[in-house]
N, C-alpha and C. Protein backbone atom coordinates (compact mmCIF):
# COMPACT_ATOMS: atom_id res chain seq x y z
N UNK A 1 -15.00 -20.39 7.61
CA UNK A 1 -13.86 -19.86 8.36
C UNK A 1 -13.35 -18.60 7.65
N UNK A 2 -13.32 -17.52 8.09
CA UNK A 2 -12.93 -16.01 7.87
C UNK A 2 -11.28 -16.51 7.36
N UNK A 3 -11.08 -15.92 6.98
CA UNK A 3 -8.96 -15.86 6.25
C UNK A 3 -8.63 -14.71 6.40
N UNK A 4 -7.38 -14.81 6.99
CA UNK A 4 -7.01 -12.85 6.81
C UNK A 4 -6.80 -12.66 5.46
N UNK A 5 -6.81 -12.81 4.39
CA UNK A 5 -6.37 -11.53 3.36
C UNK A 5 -8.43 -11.40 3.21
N UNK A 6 -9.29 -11.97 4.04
CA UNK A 6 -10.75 -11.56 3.94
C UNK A 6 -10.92 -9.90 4.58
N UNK A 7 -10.29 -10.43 6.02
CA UNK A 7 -10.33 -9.33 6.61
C UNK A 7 -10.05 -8.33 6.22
N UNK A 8 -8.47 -8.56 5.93
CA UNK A 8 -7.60 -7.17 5.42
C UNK A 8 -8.44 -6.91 4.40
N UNK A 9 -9.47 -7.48 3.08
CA UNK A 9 -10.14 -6.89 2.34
C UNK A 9 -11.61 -6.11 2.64
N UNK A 10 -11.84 -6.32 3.73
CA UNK A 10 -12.53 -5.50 4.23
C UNK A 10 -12.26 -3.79 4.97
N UNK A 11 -11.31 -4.53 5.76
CA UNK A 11 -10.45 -3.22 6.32
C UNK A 11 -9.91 -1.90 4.68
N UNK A 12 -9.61 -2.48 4.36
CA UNK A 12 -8.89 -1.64 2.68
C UNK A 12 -10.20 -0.94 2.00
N UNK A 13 -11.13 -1.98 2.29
CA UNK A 13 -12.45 -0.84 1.38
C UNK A 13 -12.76 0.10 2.30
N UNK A 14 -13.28 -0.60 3.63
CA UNK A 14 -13.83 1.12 4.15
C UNK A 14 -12.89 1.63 4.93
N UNK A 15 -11.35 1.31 5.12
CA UNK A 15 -10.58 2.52 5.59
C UNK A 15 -10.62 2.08 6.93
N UNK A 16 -11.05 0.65 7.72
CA UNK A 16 -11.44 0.72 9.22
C UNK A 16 -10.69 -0.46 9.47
N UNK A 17 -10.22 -0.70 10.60
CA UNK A 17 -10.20 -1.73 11.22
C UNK A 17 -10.23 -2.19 12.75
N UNK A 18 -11.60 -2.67 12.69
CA UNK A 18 -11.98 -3.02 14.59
C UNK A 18 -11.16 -3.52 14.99
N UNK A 19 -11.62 -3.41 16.30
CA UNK A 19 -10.52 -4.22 17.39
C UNK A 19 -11.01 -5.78 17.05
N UNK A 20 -12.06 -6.25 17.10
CA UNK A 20 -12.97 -7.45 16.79
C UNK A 20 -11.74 -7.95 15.57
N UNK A 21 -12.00 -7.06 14.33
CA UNK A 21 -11.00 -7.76 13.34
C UNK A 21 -9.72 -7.82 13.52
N UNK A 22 -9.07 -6.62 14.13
CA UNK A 22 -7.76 -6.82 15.09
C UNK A 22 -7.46 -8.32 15.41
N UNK A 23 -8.21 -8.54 16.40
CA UNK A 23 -7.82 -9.90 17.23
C UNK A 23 -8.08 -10.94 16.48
N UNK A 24 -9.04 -11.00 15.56
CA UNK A 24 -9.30 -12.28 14.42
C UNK A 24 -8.22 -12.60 14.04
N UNK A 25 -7.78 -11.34 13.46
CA UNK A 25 -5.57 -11.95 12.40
C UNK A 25 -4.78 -12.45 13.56
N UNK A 26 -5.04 -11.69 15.13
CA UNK A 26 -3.99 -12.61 15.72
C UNK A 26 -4.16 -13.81 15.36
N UNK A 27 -5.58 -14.15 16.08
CA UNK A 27 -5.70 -16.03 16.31
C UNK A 27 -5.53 -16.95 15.16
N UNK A 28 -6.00 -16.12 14.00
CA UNK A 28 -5.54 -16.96 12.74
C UNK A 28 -4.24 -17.15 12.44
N UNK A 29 -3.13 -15.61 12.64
CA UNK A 29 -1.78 -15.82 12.32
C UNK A 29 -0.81 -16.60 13.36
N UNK A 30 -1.54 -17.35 14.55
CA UNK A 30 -0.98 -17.54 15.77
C UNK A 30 -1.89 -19.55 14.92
N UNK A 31 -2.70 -19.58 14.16
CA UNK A 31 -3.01 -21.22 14.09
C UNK A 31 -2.46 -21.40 12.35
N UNK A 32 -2.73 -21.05 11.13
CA UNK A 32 -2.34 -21.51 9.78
C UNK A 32 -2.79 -20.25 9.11
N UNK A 33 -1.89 -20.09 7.82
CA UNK A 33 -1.99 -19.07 7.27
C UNK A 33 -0.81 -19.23 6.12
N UNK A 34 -1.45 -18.62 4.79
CA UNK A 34 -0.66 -19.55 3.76
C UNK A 34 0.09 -17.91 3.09
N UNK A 35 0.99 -17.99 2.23
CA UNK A 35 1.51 -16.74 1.54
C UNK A 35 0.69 -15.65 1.12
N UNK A 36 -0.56 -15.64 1.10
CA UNK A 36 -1.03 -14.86 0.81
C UNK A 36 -1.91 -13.63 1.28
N UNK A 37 -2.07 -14.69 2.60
CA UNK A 37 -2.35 -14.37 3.78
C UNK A 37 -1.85 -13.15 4.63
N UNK A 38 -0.02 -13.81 4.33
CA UNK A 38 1.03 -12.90 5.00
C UNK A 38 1.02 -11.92 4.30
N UNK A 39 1.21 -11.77 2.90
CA UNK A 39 0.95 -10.86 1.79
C UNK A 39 0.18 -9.71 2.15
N UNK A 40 -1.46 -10.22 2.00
CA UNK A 40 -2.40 -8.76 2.64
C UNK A 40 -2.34 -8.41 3.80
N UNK A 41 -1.41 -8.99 5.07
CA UNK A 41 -1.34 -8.80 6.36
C UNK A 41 -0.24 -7.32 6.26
N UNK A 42 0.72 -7.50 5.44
CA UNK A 42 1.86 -6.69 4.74
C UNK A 42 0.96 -5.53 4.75
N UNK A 43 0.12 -5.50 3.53
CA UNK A 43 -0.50 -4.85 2.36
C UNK A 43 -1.38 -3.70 3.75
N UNK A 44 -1.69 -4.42 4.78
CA UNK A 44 -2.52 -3.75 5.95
C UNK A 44 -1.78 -2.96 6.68
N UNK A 45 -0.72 -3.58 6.79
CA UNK A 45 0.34 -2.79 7.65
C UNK A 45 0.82 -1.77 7.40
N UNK A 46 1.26 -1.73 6.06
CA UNK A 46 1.38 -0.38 4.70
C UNK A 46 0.54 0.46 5.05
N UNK A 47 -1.06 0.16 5.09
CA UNK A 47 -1.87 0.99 4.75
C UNK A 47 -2.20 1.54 5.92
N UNK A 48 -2.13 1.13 6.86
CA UNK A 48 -2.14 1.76 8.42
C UNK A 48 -1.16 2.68 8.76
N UNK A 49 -0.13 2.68 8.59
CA UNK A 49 0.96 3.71 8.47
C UNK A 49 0.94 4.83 7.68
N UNK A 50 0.28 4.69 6.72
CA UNK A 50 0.48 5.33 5.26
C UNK A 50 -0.90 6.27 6.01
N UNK A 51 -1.72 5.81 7.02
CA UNK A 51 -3.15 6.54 7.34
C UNK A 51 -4.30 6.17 6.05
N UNK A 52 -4.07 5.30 5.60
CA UNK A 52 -5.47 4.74 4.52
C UNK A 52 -6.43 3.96 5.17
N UNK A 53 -5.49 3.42 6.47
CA UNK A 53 -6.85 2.05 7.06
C UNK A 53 -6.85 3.37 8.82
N UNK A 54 -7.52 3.34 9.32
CA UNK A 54 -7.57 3.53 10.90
C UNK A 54 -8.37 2.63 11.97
N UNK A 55 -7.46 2.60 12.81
CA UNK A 55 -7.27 1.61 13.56
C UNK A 55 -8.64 1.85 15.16
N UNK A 56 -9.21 0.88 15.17
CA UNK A 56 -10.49 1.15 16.09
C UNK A 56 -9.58 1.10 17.86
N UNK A 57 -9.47 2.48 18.46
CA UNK A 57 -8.64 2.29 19.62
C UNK A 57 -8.75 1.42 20.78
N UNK A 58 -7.84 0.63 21.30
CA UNK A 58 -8.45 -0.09 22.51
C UNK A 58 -9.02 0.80 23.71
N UNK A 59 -8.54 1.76 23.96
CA UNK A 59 -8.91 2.48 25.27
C UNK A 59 -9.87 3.84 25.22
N UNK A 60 -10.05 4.51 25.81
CA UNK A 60 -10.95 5.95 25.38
C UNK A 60 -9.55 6.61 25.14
N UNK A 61 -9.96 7.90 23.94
CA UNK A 61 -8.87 8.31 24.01
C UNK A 61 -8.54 9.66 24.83
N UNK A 62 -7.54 10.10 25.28
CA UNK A 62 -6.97 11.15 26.27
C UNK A 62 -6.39 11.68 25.13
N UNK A 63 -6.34 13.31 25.82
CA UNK A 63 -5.60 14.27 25.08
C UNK A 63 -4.09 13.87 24.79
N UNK A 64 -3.73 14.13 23.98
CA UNK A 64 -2.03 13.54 23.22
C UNK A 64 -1.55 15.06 23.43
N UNK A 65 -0.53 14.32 24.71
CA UNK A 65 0.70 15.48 25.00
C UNK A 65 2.10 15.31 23.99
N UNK A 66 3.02 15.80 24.19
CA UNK A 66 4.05 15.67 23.40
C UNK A 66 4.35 13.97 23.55
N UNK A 67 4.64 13.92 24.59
CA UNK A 67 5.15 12.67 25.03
C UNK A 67 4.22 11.52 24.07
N UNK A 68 2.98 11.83 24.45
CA UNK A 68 2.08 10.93 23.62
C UNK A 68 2.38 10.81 22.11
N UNK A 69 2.63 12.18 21.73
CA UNK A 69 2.75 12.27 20.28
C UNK A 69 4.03 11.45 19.50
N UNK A 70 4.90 11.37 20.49
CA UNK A 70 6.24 10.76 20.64
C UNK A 70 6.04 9.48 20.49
N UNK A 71 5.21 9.16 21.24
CA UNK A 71 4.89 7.41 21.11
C UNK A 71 4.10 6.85 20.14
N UNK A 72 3.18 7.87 19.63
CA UNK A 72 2.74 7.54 18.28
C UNK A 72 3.76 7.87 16.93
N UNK A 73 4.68 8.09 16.71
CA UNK A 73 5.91 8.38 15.87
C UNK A 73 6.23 7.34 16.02
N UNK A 74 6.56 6.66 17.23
CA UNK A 74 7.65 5.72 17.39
C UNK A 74 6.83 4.40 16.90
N UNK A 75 5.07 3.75 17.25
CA UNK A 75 4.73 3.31 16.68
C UNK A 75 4.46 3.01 15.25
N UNK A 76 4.24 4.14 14.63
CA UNK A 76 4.25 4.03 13.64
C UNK A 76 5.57 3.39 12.71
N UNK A 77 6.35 3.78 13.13
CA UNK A 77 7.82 3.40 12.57
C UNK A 77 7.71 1.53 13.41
N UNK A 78 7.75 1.48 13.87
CA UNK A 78 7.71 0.04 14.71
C UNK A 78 6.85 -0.88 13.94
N UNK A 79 5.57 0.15 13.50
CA UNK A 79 4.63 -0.71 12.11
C UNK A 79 5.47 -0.66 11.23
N UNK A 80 6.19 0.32 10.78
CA UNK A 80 6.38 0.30 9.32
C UNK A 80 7.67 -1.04 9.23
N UNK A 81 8.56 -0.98 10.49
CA UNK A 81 10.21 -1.52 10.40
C UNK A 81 9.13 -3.14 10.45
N UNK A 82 7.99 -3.44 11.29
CA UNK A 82 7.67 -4.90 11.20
C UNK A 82 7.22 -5.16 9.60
N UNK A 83 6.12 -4.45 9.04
CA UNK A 83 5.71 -4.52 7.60
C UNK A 83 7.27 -4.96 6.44
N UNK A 84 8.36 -4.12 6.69
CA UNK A 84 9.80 -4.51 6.22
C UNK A 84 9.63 -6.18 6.30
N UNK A 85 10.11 -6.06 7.13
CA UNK A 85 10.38 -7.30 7.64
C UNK A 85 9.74 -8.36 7.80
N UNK A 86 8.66 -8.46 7.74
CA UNK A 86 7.52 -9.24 6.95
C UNK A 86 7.47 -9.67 5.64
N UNK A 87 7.54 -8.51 4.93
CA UNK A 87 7.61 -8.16 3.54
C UNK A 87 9.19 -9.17 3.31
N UNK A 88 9.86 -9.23 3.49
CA UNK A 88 11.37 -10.15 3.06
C UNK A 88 11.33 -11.66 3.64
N UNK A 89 10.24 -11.73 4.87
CA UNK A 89 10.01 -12.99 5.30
C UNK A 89 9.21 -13.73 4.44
N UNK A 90 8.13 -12.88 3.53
CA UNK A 90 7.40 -13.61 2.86
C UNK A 90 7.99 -13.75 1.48
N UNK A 91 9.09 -12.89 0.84
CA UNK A 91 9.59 -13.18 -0.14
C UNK A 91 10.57 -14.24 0.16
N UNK A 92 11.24 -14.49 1.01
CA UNK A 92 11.84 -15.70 1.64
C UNK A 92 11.67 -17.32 1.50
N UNK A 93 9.97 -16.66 1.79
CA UNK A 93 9.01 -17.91 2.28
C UNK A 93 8.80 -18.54 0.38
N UNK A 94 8.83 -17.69 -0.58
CA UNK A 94 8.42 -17.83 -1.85
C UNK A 94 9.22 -18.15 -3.05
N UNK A 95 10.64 -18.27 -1.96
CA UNK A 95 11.76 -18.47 -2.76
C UNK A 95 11.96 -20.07 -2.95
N UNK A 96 12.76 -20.59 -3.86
CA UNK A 96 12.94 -22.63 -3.87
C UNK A 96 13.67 -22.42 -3.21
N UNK A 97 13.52 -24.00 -2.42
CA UNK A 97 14.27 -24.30 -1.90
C UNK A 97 15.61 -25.36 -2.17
N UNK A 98 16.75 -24.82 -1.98
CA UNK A 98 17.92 -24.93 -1.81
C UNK A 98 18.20 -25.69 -3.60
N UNK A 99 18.10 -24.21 -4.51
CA UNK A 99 18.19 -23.92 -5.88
C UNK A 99 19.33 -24.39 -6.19
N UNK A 100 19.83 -25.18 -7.02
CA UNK A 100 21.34 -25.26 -7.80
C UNK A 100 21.74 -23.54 -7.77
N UNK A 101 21.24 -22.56 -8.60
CA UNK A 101 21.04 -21.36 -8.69
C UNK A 101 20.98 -20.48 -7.81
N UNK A 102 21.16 -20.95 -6.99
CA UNK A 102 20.90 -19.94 -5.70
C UNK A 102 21.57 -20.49 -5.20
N UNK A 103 22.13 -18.80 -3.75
CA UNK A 103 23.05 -19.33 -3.20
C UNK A 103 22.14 -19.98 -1.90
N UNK A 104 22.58 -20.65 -0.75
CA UNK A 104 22.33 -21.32 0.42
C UNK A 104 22.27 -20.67 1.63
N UNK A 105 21.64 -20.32 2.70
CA UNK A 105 22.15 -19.67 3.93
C UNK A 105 21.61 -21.30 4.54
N UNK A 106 23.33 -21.17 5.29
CA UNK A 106 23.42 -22.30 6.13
C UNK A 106 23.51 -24.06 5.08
N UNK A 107 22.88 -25.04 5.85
CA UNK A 107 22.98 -25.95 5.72
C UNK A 107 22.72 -26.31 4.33
């Protein structure tokens, strides 16, 4: 059974990531997947934004008008604000639970 931080270590060496491997992290992050998992999923997300990994397109691509260019800005930021926010879910996820030492959210 493939693991995403496999994938994502593939994607990181040669700079690529298929649509094929695309859809693999869904179905895995949609059935079990442990901290570390989420970790290089992070680590991918970074690097896709950052332009280190590129992304295999779903469609043919058409000339990029402004408008287009617009929507790739806005994606990118939409990667980067989910990678955030990932990134604090998994430090979350890594924290004890309900520490003398720590404070509590909620119950």
């Amino acid at each position: 059974m493939v693991l995403i931080k496999e994938i994502v270590q593939e994607a990181l060496s040669t700079g690529y990531l298929s649509v094929v491997a695309e859809d693999q992290m869904r179905a895995l992050i949609q059935t079990n997947y442990d901290s570390e998992d989420l970790d290089a999923w992070i680590i991918l997300q970074r690097a896709i934004v950052a332009g280190n990994v590129k992304q295999e397109s779903r469609r043919k691509k058409a000339s990029l008008s402004s408008k287009g260019k617009n929507a790739s800005s806005n994606l990118k930021l939409a990667y980067q604000i989910a990678a955030e926010i990932a990134g604090a879910a998994a430090m979350a996820l890594t924290m004890p639970k309900n520490s003398k030492d720590q404070p509590s959210l909620g119950a």
